[in-house]
N, C-alpha and C. Protein backbone atom coordinates (compact mmCIF):
# COMPACT_ATOMS: atom_id res chain seq x y z
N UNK A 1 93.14 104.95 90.62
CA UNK A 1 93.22 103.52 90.72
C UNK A 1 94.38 103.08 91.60
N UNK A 2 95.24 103.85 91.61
CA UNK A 2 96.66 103.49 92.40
C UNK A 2 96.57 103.88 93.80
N UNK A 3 95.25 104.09 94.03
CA UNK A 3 95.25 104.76 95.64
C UNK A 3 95.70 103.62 96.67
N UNK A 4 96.49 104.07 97.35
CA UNK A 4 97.06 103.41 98.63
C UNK A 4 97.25 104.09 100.19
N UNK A 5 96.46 103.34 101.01
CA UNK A 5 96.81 104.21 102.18
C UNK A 5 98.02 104.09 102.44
N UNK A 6 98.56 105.43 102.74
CA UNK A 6 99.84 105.94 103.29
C UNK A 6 100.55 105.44 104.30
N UNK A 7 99.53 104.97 105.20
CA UNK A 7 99.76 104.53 106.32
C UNK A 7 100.32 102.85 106.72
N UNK A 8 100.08 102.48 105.73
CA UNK A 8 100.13 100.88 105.07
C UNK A 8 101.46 100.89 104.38
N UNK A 9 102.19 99.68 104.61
CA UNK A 9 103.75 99.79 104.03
C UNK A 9 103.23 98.90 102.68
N UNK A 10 104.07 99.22 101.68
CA UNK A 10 104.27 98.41 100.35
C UNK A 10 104.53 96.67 101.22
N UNK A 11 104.57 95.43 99.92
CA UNK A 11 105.04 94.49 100.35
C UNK A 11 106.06 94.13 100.74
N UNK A 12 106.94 95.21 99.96
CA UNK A 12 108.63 94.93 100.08
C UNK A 12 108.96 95.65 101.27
N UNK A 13 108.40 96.53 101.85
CA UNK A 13 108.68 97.29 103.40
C UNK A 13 107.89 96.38 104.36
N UNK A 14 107.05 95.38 103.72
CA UNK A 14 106.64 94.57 105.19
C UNK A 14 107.00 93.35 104.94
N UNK A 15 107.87 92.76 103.85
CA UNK A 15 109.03 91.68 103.99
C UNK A 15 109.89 92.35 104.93
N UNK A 16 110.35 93.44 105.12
CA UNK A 16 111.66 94.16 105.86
C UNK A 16 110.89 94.10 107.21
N UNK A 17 110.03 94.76 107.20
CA UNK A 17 109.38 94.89 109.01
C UNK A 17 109.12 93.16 109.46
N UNK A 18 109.23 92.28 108.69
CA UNK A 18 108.77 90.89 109.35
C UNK A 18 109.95 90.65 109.89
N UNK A 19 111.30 90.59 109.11
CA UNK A 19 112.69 90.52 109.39
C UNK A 19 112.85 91.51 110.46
N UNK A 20 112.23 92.86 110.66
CA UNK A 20 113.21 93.78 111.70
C UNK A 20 112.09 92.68 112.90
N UNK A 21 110.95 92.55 113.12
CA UNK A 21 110.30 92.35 114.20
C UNK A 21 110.75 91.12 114.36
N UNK A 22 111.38 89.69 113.79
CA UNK A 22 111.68 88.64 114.24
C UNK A 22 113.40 88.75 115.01
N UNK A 23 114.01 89.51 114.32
CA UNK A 23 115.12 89.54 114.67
C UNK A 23 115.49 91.04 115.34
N UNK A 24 114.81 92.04 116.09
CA UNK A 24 114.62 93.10 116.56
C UNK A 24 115.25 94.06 115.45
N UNK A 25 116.97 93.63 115.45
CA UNK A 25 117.68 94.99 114.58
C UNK A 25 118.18 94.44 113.80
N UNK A 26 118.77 94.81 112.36
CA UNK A 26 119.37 94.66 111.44
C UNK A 26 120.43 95.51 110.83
N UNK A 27 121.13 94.81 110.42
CA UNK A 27 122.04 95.99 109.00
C UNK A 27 121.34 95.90 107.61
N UNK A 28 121.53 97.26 107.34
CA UNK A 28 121.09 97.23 105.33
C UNK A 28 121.34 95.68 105.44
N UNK A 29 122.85 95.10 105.10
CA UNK A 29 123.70 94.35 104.51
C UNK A 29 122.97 92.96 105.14
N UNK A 30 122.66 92.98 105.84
CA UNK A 30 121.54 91.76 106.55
C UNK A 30 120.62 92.21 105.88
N UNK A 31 119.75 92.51 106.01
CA UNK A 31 118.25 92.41 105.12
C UNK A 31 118.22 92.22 103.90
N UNK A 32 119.47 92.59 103.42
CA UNK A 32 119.52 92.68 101.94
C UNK A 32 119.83 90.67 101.89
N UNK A 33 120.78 90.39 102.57
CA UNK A 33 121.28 88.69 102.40
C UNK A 33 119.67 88.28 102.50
N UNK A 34 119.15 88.47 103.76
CA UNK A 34 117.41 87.80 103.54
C UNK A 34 116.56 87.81 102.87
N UNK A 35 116.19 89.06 101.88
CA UNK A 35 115.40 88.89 100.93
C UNK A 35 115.99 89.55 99.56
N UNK A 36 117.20 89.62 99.46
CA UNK A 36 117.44 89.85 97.90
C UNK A 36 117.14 88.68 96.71
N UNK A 37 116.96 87.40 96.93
CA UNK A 37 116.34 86.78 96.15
C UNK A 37 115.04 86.99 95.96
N UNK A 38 114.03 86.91 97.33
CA UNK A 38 112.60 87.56 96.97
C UNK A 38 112.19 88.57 95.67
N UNK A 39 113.01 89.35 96.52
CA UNK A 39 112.80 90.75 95.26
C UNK A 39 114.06 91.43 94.27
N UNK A 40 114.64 90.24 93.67
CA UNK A 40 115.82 90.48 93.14
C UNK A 40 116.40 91.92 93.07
N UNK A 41 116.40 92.40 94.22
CA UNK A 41 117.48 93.87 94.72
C UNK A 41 118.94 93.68 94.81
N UNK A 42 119.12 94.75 94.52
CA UNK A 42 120.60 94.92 94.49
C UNK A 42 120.52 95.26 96.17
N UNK A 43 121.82 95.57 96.67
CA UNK A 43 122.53 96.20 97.72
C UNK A 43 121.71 97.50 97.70
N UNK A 44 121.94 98.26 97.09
CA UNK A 44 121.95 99.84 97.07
C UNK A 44 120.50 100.13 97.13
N UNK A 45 119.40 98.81 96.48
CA UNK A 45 117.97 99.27 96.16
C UNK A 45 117.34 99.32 97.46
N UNK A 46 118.02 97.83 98.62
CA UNK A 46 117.00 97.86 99.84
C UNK A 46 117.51 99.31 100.86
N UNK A 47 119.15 99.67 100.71
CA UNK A 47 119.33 100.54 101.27
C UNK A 47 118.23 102.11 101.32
N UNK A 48 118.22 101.80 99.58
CA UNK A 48 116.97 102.91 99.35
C UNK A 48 115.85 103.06 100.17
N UNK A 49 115.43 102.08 99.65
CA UNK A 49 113.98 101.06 101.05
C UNK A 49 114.09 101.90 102.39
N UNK A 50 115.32 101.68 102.50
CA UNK A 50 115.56 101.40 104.34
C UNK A 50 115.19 103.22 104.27
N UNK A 51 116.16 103.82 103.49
CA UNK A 51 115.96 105.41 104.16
C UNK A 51 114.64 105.55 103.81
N UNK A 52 113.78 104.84 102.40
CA UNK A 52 112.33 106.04 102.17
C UNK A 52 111.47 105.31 103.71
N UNK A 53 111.34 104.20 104.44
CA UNK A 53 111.46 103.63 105.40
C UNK A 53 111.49 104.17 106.60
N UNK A 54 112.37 105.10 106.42
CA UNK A 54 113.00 105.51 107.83
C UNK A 54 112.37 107.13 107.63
N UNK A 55 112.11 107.15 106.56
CA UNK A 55 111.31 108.65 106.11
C UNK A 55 109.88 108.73 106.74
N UNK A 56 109.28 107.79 106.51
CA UNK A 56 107.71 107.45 106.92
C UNK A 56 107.96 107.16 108.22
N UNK A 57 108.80 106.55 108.86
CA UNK A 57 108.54 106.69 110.56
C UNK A 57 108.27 104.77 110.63
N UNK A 58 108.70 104.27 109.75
CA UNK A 58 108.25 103.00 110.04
C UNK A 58 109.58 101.73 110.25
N UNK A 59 110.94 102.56 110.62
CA UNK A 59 111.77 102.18 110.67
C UNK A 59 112.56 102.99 111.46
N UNK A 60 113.60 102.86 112.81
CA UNK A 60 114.48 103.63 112.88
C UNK A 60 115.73 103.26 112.22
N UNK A 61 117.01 104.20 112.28
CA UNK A 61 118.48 103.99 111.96
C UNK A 61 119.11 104.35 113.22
N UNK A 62 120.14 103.81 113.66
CA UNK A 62 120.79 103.94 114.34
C UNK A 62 122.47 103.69 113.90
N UNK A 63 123.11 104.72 114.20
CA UNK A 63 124.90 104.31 113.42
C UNK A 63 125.45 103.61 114.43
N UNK A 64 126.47 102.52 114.51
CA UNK A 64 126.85 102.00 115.44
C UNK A 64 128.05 101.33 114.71
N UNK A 65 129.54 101.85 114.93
CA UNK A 65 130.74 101.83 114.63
C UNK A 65 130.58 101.61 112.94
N UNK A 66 130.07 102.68 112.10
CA UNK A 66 129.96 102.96 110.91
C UNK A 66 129.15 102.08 110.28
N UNK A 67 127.98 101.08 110.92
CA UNK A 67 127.02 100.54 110.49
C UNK A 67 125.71 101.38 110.52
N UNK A 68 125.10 101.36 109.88
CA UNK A 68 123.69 101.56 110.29
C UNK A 68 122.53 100.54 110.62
N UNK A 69 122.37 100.49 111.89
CA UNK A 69 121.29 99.59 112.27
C UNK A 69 120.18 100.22 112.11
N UNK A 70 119.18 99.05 111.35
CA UNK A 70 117.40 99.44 111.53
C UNK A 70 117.00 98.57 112.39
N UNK A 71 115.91 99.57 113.07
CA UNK A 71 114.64 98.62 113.88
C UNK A 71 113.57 99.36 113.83
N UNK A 72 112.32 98.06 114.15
CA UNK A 72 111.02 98.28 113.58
C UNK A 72 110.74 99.63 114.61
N UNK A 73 109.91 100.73 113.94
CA UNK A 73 109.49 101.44 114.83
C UNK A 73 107.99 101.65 114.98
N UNK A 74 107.26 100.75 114.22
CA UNK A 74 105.97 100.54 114.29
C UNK A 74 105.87 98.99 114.94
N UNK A 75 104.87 99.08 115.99
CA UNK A 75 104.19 97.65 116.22
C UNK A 75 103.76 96.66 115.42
N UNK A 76 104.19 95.54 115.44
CA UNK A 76 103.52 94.30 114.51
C UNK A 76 102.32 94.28 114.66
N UNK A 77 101.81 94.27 116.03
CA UNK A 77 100.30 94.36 115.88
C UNK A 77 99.19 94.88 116.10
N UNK A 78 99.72 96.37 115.96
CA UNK A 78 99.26 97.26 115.42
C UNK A 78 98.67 97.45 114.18
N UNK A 79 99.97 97.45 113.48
CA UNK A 79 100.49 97.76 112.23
C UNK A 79 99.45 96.61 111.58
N UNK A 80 99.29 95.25 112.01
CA UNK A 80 98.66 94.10 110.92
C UNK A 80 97.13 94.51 111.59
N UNK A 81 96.50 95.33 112.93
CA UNK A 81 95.09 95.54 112.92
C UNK A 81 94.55 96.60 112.60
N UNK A 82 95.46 97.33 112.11
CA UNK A 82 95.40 98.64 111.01
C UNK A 82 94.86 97.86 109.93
N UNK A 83 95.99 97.10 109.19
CA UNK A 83 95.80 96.89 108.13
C UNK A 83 94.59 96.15 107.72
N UNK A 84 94.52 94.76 108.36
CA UNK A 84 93.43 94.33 108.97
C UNK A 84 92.01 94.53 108.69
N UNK A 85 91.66 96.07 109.21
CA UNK A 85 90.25 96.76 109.83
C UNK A 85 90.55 97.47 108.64
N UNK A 86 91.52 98.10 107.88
CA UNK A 86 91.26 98.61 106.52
C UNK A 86 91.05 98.08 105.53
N UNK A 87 91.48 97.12 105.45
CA UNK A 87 90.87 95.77 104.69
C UNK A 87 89.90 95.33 104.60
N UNK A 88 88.99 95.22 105.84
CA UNK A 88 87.78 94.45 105.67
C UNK A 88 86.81 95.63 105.53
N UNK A 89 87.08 96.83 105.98
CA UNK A 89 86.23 98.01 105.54
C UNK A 89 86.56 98.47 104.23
N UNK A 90 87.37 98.92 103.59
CA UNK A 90 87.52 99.23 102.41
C UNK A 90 87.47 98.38 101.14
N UNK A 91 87.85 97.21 101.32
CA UNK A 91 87.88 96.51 100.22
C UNK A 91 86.92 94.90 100.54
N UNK A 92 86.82 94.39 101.63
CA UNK A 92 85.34 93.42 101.75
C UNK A 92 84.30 94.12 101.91
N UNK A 93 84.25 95.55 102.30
CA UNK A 93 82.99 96.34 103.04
C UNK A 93 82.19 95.81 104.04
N UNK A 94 83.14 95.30 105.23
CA UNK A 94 82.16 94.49 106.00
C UNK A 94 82.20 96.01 107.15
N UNK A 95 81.27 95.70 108.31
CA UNK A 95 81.33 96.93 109.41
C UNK A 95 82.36 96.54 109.92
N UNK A 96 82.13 94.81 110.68
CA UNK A 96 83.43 94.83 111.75
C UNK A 96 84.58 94.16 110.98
N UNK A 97 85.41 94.17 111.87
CA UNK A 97 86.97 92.93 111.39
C UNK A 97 86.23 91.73 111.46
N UNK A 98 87.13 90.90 110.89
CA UNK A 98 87.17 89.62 111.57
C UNK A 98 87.55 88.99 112.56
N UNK A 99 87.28 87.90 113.28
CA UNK A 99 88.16 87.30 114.87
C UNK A 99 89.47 87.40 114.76
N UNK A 100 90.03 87.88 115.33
CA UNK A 100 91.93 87.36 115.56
C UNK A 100 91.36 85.80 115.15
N UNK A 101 90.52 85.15 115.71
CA UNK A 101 91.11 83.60 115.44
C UNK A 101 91.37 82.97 114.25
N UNK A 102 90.59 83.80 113.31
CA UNK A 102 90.51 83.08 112.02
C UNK A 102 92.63 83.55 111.40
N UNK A 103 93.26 84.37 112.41
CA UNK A 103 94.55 84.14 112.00
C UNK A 103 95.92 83.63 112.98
N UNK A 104 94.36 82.42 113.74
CA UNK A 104 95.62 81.38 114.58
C UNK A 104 96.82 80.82 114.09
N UNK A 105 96.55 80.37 112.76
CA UNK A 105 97.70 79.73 111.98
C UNK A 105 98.76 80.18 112.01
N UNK A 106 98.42 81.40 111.86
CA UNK A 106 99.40 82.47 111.48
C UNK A 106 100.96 82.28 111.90
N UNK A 107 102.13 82.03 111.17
CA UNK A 107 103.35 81.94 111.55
C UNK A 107 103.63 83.27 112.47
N UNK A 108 103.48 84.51 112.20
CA UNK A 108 103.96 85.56 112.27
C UNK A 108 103.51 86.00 113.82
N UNK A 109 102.28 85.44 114.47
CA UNK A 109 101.75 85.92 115.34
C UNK A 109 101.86 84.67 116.62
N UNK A 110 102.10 85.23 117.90
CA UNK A 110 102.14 84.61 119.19
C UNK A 110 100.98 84.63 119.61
N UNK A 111 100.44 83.53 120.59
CA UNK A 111 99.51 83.50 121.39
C UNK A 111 99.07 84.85 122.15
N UNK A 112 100.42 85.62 122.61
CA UNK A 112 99.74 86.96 123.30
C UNK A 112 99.39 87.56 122.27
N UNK A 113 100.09 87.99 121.35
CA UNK A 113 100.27 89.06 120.13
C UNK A 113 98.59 88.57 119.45
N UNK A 114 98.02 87.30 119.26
CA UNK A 114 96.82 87.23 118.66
C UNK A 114 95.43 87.71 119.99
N UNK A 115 96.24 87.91 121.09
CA UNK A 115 95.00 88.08 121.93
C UNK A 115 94.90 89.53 122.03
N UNK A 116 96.05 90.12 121.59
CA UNK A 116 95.94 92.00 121.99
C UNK A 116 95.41 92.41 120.11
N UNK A 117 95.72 91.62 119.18
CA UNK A 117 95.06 91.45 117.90
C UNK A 117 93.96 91.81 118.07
N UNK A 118 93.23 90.84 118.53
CA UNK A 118 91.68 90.53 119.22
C UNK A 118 90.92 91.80 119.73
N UNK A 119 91.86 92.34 120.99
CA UNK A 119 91.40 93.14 121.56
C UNK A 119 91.18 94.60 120.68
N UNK A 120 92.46 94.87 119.62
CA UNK A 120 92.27 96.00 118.87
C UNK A 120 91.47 95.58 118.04
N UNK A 121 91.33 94.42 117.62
CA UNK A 121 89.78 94.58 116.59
C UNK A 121 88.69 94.74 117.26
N UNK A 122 88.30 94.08 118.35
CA UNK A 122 87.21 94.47 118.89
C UNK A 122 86.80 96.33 119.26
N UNK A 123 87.66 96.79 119.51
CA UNK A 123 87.74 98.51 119.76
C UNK A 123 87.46 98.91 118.32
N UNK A 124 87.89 98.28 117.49
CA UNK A 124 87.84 98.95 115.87
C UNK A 124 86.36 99.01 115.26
N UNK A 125 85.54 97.42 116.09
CA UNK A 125 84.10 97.41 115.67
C UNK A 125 83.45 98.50 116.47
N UNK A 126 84.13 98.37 117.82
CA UNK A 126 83.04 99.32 118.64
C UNK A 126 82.86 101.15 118.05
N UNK A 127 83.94 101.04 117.01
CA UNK A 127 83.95 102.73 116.38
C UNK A 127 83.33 102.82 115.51
């Protein structure tokens, strides 16, 4: 019942990837000020985050005068037409995605970023 693709970040690693992709890089100590109310974390818990994070490949670290900076090392939109096309196949059971358009609204996504959206869903139906 707990099956989860691997490949797919938890919610609390894609609160962190929204923050690394709006603001490119971060410190622990920054991410933690941005969403430690969200997910009432301590200091030490998102640090956790950050390394199991940086374990999966979905984050780099970088040290920089005894900080450690993260940045995203997966594509935003990629990463959301992954998720996306696993979504509507695994759990709506449809064949194709849906349009990028139906996620114009979308805060998170730019006019280009929804048109290369588009384009990876369309490749996703054609498979």
């Amino acid at each position: 019942m707990g099956e989860r693709t691997s490949d797919n970040p938890t919610k609390p690693e894609l609160a962190i990837l929204k923050l690394l992709w709006r603001d490119k890089e971060m410190s622990a100590r920054e991410i933690h000020t941005e969403i430690a109310d969200v997910f009432s974390w301590s200091y030490s818990t998102v640090r956790t985050v950050l390394e199991r994070m940086a374990d999966k490949g979905l984050v780099s670290k970088n040290p920089i005068d005894g900080v450690n900076i993260y940045e995203a090392e997966v594509g935003k939109v990629a990463l959301l037409g992954r998720m996306i096309a696993d979504f509507s196949k695994r759990v709506l059971e449809l064949d194709g995605a849906p349009a990028a358009a139906f996620f114009a609204d979308s805060k998170l996504l730019s006019d280009n970023e929804l048109e290369e959206l588009e384009e990876m869903l369309g490749k996703w139906e054609d498979e």
